[in-house]
Protein backbone atom coordinates (compact mmCIF):
# COMPACT_ATOMS: atom_id res chain seq x y z
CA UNK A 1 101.85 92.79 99.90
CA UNK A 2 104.38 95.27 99.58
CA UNK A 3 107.13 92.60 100.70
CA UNK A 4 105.80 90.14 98.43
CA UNK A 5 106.20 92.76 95.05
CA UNK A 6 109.55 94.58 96.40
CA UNK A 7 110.75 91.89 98.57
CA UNK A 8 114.51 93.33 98.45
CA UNK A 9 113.93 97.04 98.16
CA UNK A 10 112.19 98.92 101.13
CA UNK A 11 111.93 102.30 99.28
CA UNK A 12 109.75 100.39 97.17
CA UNK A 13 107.88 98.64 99.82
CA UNK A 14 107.57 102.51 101.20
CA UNK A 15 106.90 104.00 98.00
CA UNK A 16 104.09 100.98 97.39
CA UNK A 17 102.62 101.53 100.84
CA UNK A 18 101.84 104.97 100.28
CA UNK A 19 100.08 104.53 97.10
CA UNK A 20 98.25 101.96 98.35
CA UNK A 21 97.23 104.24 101.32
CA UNK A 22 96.91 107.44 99.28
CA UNK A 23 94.01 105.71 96.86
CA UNK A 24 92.39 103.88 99.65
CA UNK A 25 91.28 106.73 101.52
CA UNK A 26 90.97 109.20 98.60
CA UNK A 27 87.39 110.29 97.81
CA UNK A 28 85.71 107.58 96.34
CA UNK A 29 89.34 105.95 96.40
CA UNK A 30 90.00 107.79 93.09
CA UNK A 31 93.55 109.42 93.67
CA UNK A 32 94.00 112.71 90.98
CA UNK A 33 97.64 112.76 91.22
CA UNK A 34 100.75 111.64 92.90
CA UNK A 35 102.95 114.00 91.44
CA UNK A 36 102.39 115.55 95.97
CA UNK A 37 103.15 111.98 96.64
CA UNK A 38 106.93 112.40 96.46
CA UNK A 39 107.73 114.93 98.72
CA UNK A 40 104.64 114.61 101.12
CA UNK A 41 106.18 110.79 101.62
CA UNK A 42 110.24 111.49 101.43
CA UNK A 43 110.47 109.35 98.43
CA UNK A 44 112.40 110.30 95.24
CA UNK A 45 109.45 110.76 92.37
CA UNK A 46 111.64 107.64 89.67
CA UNK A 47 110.85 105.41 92.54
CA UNK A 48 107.47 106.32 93.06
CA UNK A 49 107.32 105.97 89.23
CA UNK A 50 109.06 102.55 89.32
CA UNK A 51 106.37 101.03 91.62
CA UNK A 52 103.33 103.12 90.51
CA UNK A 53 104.27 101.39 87.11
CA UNK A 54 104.70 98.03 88.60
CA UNK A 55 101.53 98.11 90.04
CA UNK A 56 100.14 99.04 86.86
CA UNK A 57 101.38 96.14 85.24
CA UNK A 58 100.17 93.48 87.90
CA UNK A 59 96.86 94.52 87.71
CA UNK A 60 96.55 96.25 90.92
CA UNK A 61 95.41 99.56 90.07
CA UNK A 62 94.78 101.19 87.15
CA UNK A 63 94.50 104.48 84.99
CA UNK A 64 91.57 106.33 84.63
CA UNK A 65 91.39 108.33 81.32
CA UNK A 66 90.00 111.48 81.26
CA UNK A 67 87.27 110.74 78.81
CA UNK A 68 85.62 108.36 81.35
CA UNK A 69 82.44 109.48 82.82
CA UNK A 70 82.46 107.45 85.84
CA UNK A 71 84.88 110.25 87.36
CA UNK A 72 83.24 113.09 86.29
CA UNK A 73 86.18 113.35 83.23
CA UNK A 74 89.06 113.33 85.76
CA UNK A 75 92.36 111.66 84.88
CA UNK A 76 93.98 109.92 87.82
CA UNK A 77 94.43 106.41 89.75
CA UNK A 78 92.05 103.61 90.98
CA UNK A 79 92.28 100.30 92.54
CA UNK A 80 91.41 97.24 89.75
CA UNK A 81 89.04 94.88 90.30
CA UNK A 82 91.33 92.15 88.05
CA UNK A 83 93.69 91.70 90.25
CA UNK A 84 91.09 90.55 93.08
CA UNK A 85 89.17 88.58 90.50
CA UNK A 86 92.66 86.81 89.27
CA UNK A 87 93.87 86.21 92.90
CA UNK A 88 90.57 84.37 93.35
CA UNK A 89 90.86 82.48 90.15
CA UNK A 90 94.12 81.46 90.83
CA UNK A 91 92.78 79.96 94.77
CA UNK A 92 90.07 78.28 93.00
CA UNK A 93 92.68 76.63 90.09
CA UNK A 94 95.24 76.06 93.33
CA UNK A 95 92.46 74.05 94.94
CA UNK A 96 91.33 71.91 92.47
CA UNK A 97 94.68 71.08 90.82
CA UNK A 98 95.85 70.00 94.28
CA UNK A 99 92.53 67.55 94.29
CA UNK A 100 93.90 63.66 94.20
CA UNK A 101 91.65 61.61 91.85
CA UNK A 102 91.45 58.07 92.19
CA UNK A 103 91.07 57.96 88.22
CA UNK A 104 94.40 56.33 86.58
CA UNK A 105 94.06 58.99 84.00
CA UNK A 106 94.26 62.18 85.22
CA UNK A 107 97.48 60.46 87.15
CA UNK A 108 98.67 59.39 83.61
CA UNK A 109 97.62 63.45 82.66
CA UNK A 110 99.48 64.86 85.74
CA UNK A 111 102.76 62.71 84.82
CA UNK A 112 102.76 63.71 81.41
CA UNK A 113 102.55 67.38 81.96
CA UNK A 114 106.03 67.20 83.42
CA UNK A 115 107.28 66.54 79.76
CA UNK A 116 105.97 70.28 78.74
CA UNK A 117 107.86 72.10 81.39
């Protein structure tokens, strides 16, 4: 994964792989901080920022408020289920737009959406 995101960069493949690491084995994979993360890792804290906020906006993990309960009212970082449910999603839509129908029109359907791109 972390070639796929930062496929040019490997501070940020670096920087992703310890995040990644750090919440998957924190307790109850609920990671507190990461301002440790920076210097425990060798990694300058604006690129640790850069990918924690990439992540963020994929969908792969996610910011826990301190008002939830779930936590016990604890701010900090957790892995998001919609990035798992989207990755399925988008297997299932891969699969069946990839289907061949015999019917002429969803061939008349698929031809036609090349007109919208």
């Amino acid at each position: 994964l972390a070639r796929i995101f930062f496929p040019d960069n490997r501070n940020h493949q670096r920087a992703f792989v310890a995040l990644w690491l750090e919440i998957k084995y924190a307790d109850r994979q609920f990671l507190a901080s990461t301002t440790d993360l920076a210097s425990r890792y060798d990694l300058s804290v604006r690129t640790l920022e850069i990918v924690r906020a990439k992540l963020k906006k994929l969908g792969l993990i996610k910011r826990i408020s301190h008002f939830n309960p779930t936590h016990g009212y604890r701010s900090g970082w957790v892995f998001s289920p919609r990035f798992r449910s989207a990755l399925s999603a988008m297997s299932t839509a891969l699969a069946s737009a990839s289907h061949v129908t015999d019917l002429p029109l969803d061939q008349e359907k698929d031809k036609a959406s090349l007109q919208f791109i």
